[in-house]
C-alpha atoms as a PDB file:
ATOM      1  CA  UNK A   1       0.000   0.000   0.000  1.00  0.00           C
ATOM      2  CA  UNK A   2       0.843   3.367   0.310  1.00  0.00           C
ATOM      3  CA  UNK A   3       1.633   5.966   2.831  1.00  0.00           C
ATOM      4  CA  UNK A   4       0.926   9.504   2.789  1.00  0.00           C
ATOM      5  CA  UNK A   5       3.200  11.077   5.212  1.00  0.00           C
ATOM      6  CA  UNK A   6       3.257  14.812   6.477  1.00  0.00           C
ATOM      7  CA  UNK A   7       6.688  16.235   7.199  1.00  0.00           C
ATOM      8  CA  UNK A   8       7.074  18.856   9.689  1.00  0.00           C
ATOM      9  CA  UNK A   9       7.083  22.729   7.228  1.00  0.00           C
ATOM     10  CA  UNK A  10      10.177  23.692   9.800  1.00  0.00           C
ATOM     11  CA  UNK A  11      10.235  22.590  13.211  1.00  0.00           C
ATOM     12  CA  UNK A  12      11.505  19.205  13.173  1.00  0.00           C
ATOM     13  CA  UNK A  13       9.474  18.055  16.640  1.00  0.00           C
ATOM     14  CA  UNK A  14       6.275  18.385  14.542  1.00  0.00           C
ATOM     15  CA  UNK A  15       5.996  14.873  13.876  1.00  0.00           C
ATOM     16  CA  UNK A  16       3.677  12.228  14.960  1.00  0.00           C
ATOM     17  CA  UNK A  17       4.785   9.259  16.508  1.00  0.00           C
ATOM     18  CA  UNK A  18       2.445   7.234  13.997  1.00  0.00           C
ATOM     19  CA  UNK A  19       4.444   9.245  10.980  1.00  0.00           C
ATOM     20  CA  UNK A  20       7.639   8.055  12.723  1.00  0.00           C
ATOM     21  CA  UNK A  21       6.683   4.214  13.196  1.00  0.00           C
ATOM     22  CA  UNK A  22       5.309   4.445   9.212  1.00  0.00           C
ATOM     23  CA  UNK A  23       8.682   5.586   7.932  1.00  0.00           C
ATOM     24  CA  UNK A  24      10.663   3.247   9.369  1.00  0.00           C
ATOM     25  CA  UNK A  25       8.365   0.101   8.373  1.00  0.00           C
ATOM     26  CA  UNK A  26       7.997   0.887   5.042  1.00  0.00           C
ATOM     27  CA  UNK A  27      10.136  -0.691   2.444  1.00  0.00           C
ATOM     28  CA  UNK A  28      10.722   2.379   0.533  1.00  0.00           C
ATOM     29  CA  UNK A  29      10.566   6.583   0.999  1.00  0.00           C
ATOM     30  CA  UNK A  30       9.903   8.265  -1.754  1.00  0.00           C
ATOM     31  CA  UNK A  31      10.807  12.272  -0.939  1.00  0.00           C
ATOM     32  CA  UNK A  32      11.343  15.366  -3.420  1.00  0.00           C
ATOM     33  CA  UNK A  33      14.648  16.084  -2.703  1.00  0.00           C
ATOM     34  CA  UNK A  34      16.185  13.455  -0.893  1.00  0.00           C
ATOM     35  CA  UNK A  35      19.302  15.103   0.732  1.00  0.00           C
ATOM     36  CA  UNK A  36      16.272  17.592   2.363  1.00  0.00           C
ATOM     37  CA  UNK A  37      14.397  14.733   3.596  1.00  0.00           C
ATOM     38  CA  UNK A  38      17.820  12.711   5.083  1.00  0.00           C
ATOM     39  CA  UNK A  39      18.088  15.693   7.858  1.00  0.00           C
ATOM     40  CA  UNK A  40      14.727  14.544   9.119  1.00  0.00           C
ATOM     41  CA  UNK A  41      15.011  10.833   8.953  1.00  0.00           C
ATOM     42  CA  UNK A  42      18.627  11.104  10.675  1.00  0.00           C
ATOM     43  CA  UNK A  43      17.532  12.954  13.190  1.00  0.00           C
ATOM     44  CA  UNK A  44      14.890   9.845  13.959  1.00  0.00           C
ATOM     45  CA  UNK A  45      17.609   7.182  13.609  1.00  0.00           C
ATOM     46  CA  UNK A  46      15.339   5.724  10.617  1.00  0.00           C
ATOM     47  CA  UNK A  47      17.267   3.985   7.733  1.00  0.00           C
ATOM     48  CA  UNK A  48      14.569   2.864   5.313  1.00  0.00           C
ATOM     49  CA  UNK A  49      15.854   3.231   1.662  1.00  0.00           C
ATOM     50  CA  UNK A  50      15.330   6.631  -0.019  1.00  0.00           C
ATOM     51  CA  UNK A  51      14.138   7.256  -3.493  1.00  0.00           C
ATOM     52  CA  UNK A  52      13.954  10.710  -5.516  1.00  0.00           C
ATOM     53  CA  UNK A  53      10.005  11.458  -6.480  1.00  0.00           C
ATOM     54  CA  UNK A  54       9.555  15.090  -7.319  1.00  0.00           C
ATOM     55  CA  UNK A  55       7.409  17.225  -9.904  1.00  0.00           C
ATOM     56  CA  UNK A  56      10.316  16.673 -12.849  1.00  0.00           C
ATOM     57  CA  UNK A  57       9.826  13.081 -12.685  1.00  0.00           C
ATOM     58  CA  UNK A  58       6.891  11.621 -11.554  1.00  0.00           C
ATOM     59  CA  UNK A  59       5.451  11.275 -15.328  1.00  0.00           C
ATOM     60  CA  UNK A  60       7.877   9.100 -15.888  1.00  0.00           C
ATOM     61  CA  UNK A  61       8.357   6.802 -11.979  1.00  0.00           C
ATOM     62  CA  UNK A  62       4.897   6.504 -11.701  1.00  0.00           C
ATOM     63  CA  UNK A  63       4.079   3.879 -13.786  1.00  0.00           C
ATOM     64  CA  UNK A  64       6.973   1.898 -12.156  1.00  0.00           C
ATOM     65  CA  UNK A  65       5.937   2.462  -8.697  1.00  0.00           C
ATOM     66  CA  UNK A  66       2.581   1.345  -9.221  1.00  0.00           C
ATOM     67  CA  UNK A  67       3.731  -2.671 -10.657  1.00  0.00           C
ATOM     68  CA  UNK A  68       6.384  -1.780  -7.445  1.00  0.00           C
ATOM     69  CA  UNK A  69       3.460  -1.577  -5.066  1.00  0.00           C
ATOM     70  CA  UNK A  70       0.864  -4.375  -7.134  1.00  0.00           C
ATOM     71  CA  UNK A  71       4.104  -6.723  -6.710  1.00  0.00           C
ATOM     72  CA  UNK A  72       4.017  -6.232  -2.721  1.00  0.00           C
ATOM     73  CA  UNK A  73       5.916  -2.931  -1.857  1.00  0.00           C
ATOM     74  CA  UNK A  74       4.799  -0.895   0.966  1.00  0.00           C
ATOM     75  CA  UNK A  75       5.692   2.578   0.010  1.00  0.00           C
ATOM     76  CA  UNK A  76       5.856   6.118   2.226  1.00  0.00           C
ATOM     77  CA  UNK A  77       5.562   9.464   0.084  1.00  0.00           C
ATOM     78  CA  UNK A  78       6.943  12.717   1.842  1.00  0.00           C
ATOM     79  CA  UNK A  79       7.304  16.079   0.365  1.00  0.00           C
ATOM     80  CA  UNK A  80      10.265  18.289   1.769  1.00  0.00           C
ATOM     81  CA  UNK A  81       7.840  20.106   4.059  1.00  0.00           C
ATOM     82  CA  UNK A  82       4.112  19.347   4.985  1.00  0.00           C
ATOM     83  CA  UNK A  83       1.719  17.304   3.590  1.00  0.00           C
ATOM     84  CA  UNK A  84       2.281  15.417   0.070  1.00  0.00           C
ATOM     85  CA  UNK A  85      -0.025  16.357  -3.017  1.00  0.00           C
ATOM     86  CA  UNK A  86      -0.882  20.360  -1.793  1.00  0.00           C
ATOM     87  CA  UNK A  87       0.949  22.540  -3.585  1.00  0.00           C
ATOM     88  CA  UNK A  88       3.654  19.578  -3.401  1.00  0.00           C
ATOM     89  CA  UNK A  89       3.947  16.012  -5.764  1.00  0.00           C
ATOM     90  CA  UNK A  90       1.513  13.686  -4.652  1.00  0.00           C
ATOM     91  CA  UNK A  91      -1.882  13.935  -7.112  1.00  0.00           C
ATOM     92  CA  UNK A  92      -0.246  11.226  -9.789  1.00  0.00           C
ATOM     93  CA  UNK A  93       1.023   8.732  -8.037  1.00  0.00           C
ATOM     94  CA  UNK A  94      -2.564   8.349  -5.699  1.00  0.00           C
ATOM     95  CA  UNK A  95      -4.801   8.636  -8.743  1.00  0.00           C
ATOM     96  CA  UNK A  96      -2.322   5.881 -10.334  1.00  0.00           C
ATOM     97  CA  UNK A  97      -2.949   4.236  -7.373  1.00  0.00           C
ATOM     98  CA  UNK A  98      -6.913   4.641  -6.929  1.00  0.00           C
ATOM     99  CA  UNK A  99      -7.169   3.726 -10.437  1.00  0.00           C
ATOM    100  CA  UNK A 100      -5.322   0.406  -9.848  1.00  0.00           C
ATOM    101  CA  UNK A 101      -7.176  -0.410  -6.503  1.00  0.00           C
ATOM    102  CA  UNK A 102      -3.936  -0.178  -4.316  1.00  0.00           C
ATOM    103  CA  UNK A 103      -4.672   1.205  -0.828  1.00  0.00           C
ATOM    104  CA  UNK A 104      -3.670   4.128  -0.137  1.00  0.00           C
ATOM    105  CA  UNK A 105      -3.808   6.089   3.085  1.00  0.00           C
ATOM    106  CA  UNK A 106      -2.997   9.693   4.156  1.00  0.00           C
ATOM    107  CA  UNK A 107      -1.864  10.292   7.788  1.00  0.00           C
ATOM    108  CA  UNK A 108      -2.889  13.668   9.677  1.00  0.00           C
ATOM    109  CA  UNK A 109      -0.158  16.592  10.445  1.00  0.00           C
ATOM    110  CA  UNK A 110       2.063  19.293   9.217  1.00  0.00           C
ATOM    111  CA  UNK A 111       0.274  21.777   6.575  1.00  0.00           C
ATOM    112  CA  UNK A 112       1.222  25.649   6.157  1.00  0.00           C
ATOM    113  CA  UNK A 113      -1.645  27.059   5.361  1.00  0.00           C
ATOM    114  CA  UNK A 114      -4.107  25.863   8.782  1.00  0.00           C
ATOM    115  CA  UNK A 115      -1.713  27.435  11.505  1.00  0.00           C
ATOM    116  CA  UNK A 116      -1.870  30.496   9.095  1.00  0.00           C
ATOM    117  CA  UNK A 117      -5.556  30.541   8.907  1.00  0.00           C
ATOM    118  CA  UNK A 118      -6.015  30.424  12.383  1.00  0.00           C
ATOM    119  CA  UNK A 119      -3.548  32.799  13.627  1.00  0.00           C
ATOM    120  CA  UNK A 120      -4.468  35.495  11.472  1.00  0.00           C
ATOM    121  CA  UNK A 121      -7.342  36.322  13.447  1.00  0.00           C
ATOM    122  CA  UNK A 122      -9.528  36.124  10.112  1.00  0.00           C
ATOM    123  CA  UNK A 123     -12.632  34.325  10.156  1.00  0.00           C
ATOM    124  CA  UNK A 124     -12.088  30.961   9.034  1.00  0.00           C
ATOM    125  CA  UNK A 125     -14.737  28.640   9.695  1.00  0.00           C
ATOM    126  CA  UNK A 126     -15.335  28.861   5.963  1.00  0.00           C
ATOM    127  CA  UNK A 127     -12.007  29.348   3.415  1.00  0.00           C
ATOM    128  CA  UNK A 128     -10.884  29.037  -0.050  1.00  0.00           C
ATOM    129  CA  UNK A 129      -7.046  27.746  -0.018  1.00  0.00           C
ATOM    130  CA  UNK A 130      -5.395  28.829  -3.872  1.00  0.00           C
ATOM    131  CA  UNK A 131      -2.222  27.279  -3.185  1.00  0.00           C
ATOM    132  CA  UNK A 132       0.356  28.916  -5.611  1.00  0.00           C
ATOM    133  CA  UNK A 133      -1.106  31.733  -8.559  1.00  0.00           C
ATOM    134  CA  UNK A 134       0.520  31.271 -11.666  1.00  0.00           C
ATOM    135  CA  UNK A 135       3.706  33.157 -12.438  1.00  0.00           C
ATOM    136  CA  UNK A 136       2.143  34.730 -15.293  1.00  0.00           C
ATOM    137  CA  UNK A 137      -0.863  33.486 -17.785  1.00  0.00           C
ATOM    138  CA  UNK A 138      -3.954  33.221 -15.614  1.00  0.00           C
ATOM    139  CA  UNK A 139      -2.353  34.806 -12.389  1.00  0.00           C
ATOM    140  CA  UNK A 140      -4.983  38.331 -13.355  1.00  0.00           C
ATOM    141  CA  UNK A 141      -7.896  35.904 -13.751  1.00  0.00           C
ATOM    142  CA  UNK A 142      -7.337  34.222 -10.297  1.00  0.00           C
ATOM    143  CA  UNK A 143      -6.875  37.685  -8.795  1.00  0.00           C
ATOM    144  CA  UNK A 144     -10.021  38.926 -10.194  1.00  0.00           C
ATOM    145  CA  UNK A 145     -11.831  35.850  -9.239  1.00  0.00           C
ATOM    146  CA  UNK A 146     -10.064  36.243  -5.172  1.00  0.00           C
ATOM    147  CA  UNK A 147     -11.638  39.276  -4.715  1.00  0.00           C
ATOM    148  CA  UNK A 148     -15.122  38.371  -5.256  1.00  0.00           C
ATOM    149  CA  UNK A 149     -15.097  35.977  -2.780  1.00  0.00           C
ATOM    150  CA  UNK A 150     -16.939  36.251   0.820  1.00  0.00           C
ATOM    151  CA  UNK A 151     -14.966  33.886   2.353  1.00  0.00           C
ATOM    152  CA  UNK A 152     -11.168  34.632   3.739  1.00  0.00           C
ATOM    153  CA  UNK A 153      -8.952  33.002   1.011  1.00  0.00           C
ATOM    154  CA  UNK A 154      -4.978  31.825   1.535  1.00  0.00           C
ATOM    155  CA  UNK A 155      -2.314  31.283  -0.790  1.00  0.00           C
ATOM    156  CA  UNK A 156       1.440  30.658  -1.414  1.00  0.00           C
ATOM    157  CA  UNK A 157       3.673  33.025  -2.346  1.00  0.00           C
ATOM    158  CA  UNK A 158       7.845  32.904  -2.912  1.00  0.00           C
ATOM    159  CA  UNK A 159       9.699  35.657  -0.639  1.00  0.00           C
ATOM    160  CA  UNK A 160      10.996  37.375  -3.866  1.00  0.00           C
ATOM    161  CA  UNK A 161       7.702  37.767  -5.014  1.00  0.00           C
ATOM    162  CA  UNK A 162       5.271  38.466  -1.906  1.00  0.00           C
ATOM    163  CA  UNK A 163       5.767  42.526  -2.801  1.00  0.00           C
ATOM    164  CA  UNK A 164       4.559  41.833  -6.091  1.00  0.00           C
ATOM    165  CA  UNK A 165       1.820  39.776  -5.300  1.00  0.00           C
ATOM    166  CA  UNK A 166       0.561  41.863  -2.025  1.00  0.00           C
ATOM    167  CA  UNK A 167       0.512  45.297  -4.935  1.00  0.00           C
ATOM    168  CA  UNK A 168      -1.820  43.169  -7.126  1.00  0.00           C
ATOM    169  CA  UNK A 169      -3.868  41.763  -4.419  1.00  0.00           C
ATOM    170  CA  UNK A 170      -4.998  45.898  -3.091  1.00  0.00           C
ATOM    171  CA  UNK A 171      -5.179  46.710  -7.570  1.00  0.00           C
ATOM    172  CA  UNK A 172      -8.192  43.433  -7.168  1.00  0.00           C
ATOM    173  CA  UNK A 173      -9.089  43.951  -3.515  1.00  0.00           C
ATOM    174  CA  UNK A 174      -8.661  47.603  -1.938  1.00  0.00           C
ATOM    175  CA  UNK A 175      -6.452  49.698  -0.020  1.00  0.00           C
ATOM    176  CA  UNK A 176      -8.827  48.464   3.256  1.00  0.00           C
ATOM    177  CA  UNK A 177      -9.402  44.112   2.885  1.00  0.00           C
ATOM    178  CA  UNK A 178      -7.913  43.202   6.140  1.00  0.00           C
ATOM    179  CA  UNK A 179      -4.786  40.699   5.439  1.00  0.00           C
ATOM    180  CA  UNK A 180      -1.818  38.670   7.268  1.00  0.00           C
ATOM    181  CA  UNK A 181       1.432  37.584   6.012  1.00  0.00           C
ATOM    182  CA  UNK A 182       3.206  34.800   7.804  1.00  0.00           C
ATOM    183  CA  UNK A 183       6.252  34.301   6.875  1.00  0.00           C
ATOM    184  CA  UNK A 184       8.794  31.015   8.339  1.00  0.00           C
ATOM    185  CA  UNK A 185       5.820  29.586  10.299  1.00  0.00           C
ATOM    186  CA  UNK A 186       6.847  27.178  13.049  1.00  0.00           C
ATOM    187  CA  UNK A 187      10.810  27.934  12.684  1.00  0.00           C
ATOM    188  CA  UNK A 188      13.171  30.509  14.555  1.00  0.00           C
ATOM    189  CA  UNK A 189      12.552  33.735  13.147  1.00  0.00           C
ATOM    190  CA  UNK A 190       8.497  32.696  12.318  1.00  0.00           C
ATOM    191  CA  UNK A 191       6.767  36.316  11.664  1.00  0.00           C
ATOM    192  CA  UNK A 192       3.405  36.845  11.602  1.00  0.00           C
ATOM    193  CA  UNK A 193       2.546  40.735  10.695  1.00  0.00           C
ATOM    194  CA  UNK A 194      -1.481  41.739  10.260  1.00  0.00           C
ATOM    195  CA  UNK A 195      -2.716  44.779   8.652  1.00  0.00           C
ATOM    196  CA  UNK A 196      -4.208  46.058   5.504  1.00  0.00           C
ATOM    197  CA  UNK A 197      -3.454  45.324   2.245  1.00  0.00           C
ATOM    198  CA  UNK A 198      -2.109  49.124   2.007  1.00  0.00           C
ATOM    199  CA  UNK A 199      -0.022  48.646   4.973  1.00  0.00           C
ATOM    200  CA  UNK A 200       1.192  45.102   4.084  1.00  0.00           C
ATOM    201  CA  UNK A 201       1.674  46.060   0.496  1.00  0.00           C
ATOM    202  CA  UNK A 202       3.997  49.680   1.508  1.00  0.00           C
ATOM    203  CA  UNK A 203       6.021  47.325   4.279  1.00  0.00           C
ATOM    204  CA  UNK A 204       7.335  44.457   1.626  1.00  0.00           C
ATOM    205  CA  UNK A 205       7.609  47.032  -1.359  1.00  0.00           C
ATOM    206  CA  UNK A 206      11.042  47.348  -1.033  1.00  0.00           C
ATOM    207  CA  UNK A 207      12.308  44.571   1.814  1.00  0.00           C
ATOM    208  CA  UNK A 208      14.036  41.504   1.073  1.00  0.00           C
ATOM    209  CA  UNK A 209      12.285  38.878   1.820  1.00  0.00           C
ATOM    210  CA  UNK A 210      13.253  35.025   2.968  1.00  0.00           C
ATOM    211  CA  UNK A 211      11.765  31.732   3.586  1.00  0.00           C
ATOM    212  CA  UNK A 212       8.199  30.173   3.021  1.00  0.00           C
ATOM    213  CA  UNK A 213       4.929  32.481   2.881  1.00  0.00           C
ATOM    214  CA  UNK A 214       1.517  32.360   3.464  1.00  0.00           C
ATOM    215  CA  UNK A 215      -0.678  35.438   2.631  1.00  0.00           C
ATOM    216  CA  UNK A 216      -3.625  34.867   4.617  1.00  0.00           C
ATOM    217  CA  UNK A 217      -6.440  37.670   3.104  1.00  0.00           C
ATOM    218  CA  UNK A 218     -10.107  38.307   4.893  1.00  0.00           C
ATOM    219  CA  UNK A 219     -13.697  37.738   2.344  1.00  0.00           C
ATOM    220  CA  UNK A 220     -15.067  40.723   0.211  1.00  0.00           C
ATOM    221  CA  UNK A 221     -18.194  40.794   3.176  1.00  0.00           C
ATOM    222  CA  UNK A 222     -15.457  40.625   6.346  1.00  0.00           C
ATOM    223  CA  UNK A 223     -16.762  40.329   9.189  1.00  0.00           C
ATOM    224  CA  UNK A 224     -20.367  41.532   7.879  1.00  0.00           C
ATOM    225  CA  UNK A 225     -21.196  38.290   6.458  1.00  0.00           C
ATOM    226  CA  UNK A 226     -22.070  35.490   9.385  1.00  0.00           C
ATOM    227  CA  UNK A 227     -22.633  32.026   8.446  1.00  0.00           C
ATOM    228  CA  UNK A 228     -25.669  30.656   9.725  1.00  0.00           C
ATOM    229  CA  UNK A 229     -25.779  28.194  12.365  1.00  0.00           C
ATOM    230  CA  UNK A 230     -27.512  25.491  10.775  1.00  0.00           C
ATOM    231  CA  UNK A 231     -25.296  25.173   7.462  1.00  0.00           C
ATOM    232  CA  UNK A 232     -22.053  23.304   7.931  1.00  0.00           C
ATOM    233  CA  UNK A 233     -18.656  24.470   7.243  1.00  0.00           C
ATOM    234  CA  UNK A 234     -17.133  24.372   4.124  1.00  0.00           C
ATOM    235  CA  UNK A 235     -13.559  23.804   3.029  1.00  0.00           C
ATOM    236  CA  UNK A 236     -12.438  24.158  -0.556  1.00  0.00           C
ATOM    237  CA  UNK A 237      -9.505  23.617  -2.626  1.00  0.00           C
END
């Protein structure tokens, strides 16, 4: 069968024991980058076999690791950082999978874009997660369709870009939408800074910018807009 495992997104304590016992009973690990993923498997004293799966090769290992795990391989995916298959390799090989009736099963833990959600102090009993815009074609058609939304919405962004991508979020969304940037979440120098778009937008203009982000922006109604009691919450990605 296989394993989908969720890798602490800094802090290396954020690990379930469960994850722990998985890794080191498998037969095989498959991670992106495989000298990234040693660090955290060292650190646990667990020597399973390591194998390089990552979004410039899993057209092509796929079809191999599904006769791997139809033959009797028990198989772990990890991603460098948080859970495999958002915003991370992961969708191919458990379609592959589903499609060939091999069991698959996805362990709980380490995701960016929860702690975000609920530390921004933004309603989030409903939210729409975007994951990564596009770099260019599209990226003005997902903005557009962002700022229409009620509900508070989250998204990935590279340091080098957040700047860019807070100025186009107030051009779609206004000077005012409420908004929180959170920038190395769970490591050492973890920032969280809330504000306006404005605000956010004048503060990275011009600053250099390092490690993983999660913008973290309230709905078009804010806090205007209650959900009702009786309709249950909704989560989409």
């Amino acid at each position: 069968m296989l394993y989908l495992v969720p890798t602490p997104i800094g802090n290396l304590e954020d690990i379930t024991l469960r994850a722990l016992r998985i890794l080191k009973e498998v037969d095989l690990i498959l991670a992106e980058d495989t000298r990234t993923s040693k660090k955290l498997l060292d650190r646990y004293e667990i020597g399973t076999p390591l194998r390089s799966h990552h979004a410039h090769n899993e057209h092509a290992t796929t079809p191999r690791l599904v006769n791997e795990l139809k033959a009797g391989t028990t198989i772990a995916l990890i991603s460098d950082a948080g859970t495999p298959g958002i915003s991370d390799p992961g969708f191919l090989l458990v379609r592959a999978c589903v499609q060939a009736d091999i069991e698959v099963e996805c362990l709980p833990g380490a995701t960016a874009v929860v702690p975000a959600l609920v530390v921004s102090g933004l309603p989030c009993d409903r939210f729409y997660f975007e994951g990564f815009l596009p770099h260019k074609k599209g990226r003005q058609t997902r903005l557009q369709y962002l700022a229409t939304l009620d509900c508070t919405f989250a998204l990935y962004e590279s340091p080098h870009r957040v700047g860019k991508c807070l100025t186009q979020l107030v051009e779609h969304c206004g000077d005012d939408r409420q908004a929180v940037v959170c920038r190395e979440l769970t490591k050492l120098h973890e920032e969280i800074r809330r504000g306006t778009l404005k605000d956010l937008s004048a503060y990275y203009a011009d600053k250099k910018v390092k490690g993983e982000i999660v913008i973290v922006i309230g709905g078009k109604g804010g806090d205007k807009k209650k959900r009702s009691k009786d309709r249950a919450p909704l989560i989409e990605q």
